[in-house]
PDB file of N, CA and C in Angstrom:
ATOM      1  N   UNK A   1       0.818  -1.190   0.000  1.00  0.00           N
ATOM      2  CA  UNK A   1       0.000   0.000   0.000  1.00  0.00           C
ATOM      3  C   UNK A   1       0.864   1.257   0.000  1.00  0.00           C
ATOM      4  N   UNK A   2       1.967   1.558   0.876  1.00  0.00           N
ATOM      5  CA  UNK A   2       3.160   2.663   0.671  1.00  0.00           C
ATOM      6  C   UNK A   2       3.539   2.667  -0.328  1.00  0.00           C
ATOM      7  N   UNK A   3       4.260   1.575  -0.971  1.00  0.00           N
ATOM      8  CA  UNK A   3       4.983   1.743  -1.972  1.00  0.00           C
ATOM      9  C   UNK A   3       3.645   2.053  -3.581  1.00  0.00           C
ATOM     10  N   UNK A   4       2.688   1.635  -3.454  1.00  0.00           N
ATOM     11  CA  UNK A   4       1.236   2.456  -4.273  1.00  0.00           C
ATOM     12  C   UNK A   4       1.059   3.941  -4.526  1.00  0.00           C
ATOM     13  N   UNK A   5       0.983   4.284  -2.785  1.00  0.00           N
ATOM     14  CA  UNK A   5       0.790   5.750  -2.169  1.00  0.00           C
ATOM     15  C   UNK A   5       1.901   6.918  -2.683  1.00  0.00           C
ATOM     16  N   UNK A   6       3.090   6.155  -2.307  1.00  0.00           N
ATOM     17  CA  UNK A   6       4.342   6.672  -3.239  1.00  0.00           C
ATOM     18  C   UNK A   6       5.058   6.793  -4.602  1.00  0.00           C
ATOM     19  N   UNK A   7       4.165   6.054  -5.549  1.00  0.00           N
ATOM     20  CA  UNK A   7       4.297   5.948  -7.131  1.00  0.00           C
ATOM     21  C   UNK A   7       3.023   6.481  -7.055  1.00  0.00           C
ATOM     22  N   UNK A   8       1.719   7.143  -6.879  1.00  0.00           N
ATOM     23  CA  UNK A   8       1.201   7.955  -7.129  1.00  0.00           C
ATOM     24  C   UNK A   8       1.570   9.305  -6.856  1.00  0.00           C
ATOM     25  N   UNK A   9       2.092   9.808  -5.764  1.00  0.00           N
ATOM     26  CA  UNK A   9       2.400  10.616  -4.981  1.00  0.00           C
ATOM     27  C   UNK A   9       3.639  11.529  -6.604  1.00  0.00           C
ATOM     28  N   UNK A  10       4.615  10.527  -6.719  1.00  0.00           N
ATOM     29  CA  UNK A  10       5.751  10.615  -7.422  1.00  0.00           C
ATOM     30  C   UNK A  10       4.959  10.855  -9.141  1.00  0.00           C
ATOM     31  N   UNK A  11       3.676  10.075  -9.363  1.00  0.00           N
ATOM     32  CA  UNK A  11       3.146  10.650 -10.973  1.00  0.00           C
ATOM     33  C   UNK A  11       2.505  11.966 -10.518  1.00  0.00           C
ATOM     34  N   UNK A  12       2.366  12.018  -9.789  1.00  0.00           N
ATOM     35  CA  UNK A  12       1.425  14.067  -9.612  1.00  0.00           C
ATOM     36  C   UNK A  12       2.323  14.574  -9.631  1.00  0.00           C
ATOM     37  N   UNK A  13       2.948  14.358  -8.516  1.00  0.00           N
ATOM     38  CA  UNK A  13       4.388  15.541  -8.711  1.00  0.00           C
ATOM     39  C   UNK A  13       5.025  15.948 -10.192  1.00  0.00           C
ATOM     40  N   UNK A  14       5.219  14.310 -11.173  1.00  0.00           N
ATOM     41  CA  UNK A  14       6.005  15.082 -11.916  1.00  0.00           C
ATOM     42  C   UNK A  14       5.406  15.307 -13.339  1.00  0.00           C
ATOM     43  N   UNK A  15       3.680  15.201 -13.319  1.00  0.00           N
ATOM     44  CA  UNK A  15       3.280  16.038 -14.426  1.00  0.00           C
ATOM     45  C   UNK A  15       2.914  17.743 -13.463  1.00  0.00           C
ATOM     46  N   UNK A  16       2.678  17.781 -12.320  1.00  0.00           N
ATOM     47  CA  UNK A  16       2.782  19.114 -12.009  1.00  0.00           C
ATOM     48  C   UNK A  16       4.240  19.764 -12.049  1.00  0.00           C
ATOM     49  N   UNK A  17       5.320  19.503 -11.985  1.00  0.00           N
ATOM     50  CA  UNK A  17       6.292  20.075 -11.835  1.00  0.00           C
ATOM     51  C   UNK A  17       6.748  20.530 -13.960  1.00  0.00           C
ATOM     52  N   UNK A  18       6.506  19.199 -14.619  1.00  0.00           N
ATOM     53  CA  UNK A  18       6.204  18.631 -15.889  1.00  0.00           C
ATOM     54  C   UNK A  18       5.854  20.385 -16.569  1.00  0.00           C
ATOM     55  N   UNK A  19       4.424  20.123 -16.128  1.00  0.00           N
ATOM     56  CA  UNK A  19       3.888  21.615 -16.701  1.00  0.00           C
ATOM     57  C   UNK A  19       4.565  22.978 -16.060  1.00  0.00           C
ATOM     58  N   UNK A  20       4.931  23.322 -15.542  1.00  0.00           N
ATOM     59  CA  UNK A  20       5.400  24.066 -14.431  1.00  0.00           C
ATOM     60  C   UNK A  20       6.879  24.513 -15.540  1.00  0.00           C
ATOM     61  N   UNK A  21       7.120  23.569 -15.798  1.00  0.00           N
ATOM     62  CA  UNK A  21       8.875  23.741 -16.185  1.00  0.00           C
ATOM     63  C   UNK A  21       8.629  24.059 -17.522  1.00  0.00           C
ATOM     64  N   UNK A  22       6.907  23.763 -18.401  1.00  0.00           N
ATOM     65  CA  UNK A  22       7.549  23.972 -19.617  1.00  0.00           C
ATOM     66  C   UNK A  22       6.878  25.103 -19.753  1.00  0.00           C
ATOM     67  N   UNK A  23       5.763  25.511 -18.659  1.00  0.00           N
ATOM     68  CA  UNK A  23       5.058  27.280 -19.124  1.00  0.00           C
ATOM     69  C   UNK A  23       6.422  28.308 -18.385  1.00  0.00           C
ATOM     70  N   UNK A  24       7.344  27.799 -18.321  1.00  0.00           N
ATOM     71  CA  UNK A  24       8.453  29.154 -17.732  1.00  0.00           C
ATOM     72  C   UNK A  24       9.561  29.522 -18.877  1.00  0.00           C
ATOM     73  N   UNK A  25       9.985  30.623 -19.277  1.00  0.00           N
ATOM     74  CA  UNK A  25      10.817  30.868 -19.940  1.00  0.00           C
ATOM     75  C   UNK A  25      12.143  31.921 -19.729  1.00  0.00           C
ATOM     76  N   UNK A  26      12.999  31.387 -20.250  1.00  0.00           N
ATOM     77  CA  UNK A  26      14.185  32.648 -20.305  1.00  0.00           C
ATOM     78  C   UNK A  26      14.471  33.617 -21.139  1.00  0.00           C
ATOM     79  N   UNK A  27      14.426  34.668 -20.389  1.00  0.00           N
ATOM     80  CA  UNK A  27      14.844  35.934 -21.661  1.00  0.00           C
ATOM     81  C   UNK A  27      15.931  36.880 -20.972  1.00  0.00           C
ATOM     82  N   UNK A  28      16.931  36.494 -21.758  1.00  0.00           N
ATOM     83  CA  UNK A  28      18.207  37.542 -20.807  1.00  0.00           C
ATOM     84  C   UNK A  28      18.458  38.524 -22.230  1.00  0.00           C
ATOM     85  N   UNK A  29      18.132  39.307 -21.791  1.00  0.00           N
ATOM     86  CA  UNK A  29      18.513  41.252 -22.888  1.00  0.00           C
ATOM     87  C   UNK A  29      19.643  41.872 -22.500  1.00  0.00           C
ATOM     88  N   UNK A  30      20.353  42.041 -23.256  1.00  0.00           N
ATOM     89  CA  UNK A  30      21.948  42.738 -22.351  1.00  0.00           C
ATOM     90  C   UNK A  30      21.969  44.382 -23.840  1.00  0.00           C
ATOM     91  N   UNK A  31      21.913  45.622 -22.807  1.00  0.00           N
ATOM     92  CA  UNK A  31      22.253  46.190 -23.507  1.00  0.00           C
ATOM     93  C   UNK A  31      20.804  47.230 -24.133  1.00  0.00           C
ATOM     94  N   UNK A  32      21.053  47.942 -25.205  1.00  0.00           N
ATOM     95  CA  UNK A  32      20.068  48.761 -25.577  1.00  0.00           C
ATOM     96  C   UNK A  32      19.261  48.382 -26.813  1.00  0.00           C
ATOM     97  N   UNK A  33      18.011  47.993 -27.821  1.00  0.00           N
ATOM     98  CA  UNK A  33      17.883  47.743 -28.760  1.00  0.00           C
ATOM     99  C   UNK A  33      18.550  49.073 -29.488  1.00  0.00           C
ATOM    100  N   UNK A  34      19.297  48.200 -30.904  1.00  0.00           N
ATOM    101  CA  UNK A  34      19.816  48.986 -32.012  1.00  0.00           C
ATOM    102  C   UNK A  34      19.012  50.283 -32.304  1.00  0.00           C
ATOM    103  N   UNK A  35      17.938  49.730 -32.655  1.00  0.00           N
ATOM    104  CA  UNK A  35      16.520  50.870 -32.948  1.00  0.00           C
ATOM    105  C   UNK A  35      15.102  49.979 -32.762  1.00  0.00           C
ATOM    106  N   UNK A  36      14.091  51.625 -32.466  1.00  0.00           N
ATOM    107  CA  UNK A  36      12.913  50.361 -32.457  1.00  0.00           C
ATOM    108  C   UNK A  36      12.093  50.300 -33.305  1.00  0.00           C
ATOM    109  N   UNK A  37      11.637  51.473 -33.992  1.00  0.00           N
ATOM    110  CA  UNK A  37      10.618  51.009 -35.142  1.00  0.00           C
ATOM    111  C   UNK A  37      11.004  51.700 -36.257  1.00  0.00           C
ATOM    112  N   UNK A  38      12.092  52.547 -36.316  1.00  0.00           N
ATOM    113  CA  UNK A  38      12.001  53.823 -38.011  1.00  0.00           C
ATOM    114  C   UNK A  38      13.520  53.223 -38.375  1.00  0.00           C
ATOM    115  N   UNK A  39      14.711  52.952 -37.466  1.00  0.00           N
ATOM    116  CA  UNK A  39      16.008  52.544 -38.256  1.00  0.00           C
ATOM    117  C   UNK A  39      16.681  53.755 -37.769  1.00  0.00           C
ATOM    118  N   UNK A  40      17.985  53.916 -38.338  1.00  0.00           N
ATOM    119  CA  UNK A  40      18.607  55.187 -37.538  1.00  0.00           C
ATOM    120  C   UNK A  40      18.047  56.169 -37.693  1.00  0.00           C
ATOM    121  N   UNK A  41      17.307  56.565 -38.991  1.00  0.00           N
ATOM    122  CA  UNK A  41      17.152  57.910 -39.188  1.00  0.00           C
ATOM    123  C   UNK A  41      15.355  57.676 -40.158  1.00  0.00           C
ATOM    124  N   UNK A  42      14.773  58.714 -39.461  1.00  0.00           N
ATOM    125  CA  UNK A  42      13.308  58.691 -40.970  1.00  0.00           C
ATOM    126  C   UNK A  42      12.776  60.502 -40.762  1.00  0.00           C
ATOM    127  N   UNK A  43      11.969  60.298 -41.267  1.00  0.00           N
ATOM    128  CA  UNK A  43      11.395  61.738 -41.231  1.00  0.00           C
ATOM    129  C   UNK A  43      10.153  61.815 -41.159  1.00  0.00           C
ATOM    130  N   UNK A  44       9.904  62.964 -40.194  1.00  0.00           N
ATOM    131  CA  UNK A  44       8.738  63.078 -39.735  1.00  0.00           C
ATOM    132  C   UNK A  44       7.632  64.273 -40.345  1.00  0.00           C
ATOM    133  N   UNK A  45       6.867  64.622 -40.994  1.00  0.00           N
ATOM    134  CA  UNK A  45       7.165  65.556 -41.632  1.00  0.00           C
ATOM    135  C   UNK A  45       7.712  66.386 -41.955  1.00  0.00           C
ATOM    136  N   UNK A  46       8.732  67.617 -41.634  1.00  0.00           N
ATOM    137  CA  UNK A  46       9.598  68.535 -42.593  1.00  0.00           C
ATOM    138  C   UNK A  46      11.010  67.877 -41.746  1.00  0.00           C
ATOM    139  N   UNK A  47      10.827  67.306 -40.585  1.00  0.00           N
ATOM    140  CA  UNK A  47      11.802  67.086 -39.673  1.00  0.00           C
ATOM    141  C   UNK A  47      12.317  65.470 -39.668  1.00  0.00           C
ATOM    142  N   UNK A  48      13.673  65.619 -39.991  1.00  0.00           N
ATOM    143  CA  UNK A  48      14.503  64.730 -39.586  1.00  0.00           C
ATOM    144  C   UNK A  48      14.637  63.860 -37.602  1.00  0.00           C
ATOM    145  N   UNK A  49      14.334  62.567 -37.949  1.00  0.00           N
ATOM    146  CA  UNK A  49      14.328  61.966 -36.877  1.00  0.00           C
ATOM    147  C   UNK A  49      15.883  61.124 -36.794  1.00  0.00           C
ATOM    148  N   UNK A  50      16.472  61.270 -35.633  1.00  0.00           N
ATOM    149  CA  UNK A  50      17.875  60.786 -35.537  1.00  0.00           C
ATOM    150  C   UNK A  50      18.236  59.949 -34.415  1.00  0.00           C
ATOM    151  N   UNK A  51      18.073  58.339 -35.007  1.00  0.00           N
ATOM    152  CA  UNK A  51      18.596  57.514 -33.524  1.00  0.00           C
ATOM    153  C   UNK A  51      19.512  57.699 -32.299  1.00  0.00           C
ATOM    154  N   UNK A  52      19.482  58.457 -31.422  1.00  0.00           N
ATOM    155  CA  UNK A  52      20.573  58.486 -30.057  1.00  0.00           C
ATOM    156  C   UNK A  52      20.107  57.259 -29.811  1.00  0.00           C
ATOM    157  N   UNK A  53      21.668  56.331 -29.868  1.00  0.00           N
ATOM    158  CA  UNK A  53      22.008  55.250 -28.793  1.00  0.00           C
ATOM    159  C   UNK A  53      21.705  55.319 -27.369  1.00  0.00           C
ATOM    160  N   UNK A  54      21.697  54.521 -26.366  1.00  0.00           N
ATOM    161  CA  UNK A  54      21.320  54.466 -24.694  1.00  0.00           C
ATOM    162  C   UNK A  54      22.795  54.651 -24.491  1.00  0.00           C
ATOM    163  N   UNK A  55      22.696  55.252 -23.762  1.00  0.00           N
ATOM    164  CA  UNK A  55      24.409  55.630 -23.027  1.00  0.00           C
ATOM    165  C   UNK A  55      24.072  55.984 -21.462  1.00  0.00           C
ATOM    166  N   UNK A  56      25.329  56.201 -21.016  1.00  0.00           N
ATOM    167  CA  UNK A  56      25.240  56.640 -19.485  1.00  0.00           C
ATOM    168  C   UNK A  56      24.829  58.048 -19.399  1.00  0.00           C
ATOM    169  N   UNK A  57      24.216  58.637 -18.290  1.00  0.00           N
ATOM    170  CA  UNK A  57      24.078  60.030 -17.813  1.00  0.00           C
ATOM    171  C   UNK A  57      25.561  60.709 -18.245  1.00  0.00           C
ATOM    172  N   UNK A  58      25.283  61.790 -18.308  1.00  0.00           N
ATOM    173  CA  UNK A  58      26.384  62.378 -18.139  1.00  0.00           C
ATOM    174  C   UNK A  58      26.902  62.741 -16.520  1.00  0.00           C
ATOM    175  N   UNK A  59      26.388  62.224 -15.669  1.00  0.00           N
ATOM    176  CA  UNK A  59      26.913  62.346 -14.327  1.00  0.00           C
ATOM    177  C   UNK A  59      27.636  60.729 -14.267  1.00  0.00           C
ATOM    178  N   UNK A  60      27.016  59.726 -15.223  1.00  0.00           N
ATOM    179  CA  UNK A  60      26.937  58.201 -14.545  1.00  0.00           C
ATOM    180  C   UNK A  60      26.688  57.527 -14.036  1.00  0.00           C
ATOM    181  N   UNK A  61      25.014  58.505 -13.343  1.00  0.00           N
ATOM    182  CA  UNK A  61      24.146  57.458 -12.200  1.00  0.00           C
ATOM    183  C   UNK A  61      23.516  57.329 -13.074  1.00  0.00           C
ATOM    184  N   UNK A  62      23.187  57.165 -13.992  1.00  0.00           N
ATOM    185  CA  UNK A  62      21.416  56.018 -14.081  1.00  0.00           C
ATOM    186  C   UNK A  62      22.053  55.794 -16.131  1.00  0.00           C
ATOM    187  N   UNK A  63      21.154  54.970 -16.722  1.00  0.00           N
ATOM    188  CA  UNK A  63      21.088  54.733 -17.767  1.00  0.00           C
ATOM    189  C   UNK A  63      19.945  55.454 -18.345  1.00  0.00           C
ATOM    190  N   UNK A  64      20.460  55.984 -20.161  1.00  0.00           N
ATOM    191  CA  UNK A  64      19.473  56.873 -20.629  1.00  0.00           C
ATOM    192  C   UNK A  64      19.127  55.518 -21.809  1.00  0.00           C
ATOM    193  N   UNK A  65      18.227  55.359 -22.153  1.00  0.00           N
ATOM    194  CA  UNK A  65      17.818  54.110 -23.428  1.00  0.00           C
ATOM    195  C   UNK A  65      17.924  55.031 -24.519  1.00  0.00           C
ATOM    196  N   UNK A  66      18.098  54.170 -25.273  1.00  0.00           N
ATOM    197  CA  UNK A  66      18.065  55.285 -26.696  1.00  0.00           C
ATOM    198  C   UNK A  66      16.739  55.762 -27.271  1.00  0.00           C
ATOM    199  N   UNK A  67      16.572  56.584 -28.165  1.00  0.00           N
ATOM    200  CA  UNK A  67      15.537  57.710 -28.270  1.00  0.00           C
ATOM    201  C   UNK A  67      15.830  58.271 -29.696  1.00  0.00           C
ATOM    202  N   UNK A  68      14.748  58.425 -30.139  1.00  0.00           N
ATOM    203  CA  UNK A  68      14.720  59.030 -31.228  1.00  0.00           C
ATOM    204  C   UNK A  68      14.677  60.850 -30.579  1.00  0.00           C
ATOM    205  N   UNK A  69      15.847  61.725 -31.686  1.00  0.00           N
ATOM    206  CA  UNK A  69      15.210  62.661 -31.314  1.00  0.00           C
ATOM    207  C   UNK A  69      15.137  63.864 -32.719  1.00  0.00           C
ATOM    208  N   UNK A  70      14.996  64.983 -32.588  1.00  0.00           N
ATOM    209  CA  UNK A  70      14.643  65.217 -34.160  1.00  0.00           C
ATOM    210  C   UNK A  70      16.036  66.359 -34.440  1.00  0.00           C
ATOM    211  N   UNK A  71      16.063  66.285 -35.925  1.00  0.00           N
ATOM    212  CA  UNK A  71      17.703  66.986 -36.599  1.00  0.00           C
ATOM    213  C   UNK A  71      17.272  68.151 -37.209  1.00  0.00           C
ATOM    214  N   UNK A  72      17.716  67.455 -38.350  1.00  0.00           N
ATOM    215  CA  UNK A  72      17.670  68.899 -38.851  1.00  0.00           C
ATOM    216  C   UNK A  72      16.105  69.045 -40.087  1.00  0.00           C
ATOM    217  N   UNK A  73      15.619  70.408 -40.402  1.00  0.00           N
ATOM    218  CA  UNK A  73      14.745  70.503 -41.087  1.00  0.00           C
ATOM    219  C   UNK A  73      14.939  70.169 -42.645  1.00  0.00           C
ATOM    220  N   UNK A  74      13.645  69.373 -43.234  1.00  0.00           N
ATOM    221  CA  UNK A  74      14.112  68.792 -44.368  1.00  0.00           C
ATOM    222  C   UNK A  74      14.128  70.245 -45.011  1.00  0.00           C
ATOM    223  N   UNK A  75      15.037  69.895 -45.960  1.00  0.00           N
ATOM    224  CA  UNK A  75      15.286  71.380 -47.281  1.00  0.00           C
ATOM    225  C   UNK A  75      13.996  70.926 -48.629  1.00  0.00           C
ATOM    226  N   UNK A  76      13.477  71.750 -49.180  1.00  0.00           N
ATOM    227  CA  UNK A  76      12.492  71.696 -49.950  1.00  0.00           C
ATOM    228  C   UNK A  76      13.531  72.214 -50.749  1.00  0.00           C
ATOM    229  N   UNK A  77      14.195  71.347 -52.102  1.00  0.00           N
ATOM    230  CA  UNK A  77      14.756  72.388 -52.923  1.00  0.00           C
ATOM    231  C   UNK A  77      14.595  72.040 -54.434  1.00  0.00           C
ATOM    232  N   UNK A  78      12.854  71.848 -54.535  1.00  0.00           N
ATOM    233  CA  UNK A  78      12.137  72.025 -55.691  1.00  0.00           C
ATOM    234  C   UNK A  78      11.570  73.516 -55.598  1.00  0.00           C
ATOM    235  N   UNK A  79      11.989  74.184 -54.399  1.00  0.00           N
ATOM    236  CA  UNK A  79      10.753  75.514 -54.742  1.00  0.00           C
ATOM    237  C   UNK A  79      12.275  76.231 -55.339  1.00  0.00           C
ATOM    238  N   UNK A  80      11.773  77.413 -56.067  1.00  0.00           N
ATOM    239  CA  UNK A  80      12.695  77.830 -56.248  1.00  0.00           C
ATOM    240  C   UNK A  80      13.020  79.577 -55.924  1.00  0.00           C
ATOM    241  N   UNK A  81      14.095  79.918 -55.459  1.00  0.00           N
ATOM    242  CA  UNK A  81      14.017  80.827 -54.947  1.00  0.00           C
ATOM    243  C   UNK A  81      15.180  81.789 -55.632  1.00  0.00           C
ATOM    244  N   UNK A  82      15.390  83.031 -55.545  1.00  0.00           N
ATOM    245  CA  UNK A  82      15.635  84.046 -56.281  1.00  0.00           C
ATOM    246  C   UNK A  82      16.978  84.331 -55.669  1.00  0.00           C
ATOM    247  N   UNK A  83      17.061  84.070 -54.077  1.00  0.00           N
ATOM    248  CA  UNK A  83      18.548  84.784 -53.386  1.00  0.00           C
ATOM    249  C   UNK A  83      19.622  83.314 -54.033  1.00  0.00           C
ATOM    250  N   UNK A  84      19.241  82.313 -54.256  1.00  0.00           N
ATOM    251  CA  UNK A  84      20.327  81.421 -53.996  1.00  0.00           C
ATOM    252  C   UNK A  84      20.418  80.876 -55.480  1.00  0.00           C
ATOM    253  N   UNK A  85      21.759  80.798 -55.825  1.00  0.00           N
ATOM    254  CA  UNK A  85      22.211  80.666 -57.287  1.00  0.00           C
ATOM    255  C   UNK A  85      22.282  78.593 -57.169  1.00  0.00           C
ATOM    256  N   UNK A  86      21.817  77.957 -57.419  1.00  0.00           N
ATOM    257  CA  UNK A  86      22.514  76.298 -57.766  1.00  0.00           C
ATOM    258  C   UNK A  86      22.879  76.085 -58.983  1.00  0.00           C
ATOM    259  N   UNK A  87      23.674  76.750 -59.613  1.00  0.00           N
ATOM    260  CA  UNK A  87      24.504  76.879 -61.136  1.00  0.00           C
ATOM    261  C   UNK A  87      25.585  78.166 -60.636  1.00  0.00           C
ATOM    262  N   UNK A  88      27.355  77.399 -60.624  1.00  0.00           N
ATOM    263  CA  UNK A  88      27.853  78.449 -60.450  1.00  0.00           C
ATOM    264  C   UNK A  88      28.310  78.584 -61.958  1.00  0.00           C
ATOM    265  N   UNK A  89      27.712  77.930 -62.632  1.00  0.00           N
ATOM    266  CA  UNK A  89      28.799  78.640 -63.873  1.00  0.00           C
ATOM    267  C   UNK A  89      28.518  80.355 -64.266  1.00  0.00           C
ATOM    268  N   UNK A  90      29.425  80.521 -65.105  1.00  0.00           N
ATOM    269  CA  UNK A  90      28.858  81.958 -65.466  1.00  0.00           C
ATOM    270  C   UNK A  90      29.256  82.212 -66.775  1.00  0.00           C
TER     271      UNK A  90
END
């Protein structure tokens, strides 16, 4: 009757432990993602968007993640304008 009590005892345990071990997973992340959704650089309407990497504070207490942040304004240079020559010949 023990040795019954104890091969049942021993099949619960190890479909509970069974399931247990296979709904758990590992995920080790080291570091900052490259980028997250545009790539280093895209544009946002007239404005340039520019990947900053995650780096340290500039003091060195805490971590900054990287961030998109915005550059420079796109140039429109189909309009055409009168002060600025784009032909230097003469």
């Amino acid at each position: 009757m023990k040795k019954l009590l104890l091969l049942v005892a021993i099949g619960v345990t190890s479909l509970t432990f069974g399931s247990a071990v296979q709904a758990a997973g590992i995920s080790i992340e080291l570091g900052d993602r490259p980028y997250y959704n545009h790539g280093p650089r895209y544009y946002e309407g007239d404005w340039e968007m520019i990947w900053i990497p995650g780096h340290w504070s500039d003091h060195g207490h805490h971590w900054i993640h990287g961030h998109y942040r915005r550059g420079e304004h796109r140039r429109h240079n189909d309009r055409v304008r009168a002060d600025i020559r784009l032909d230097d010949r003469r």
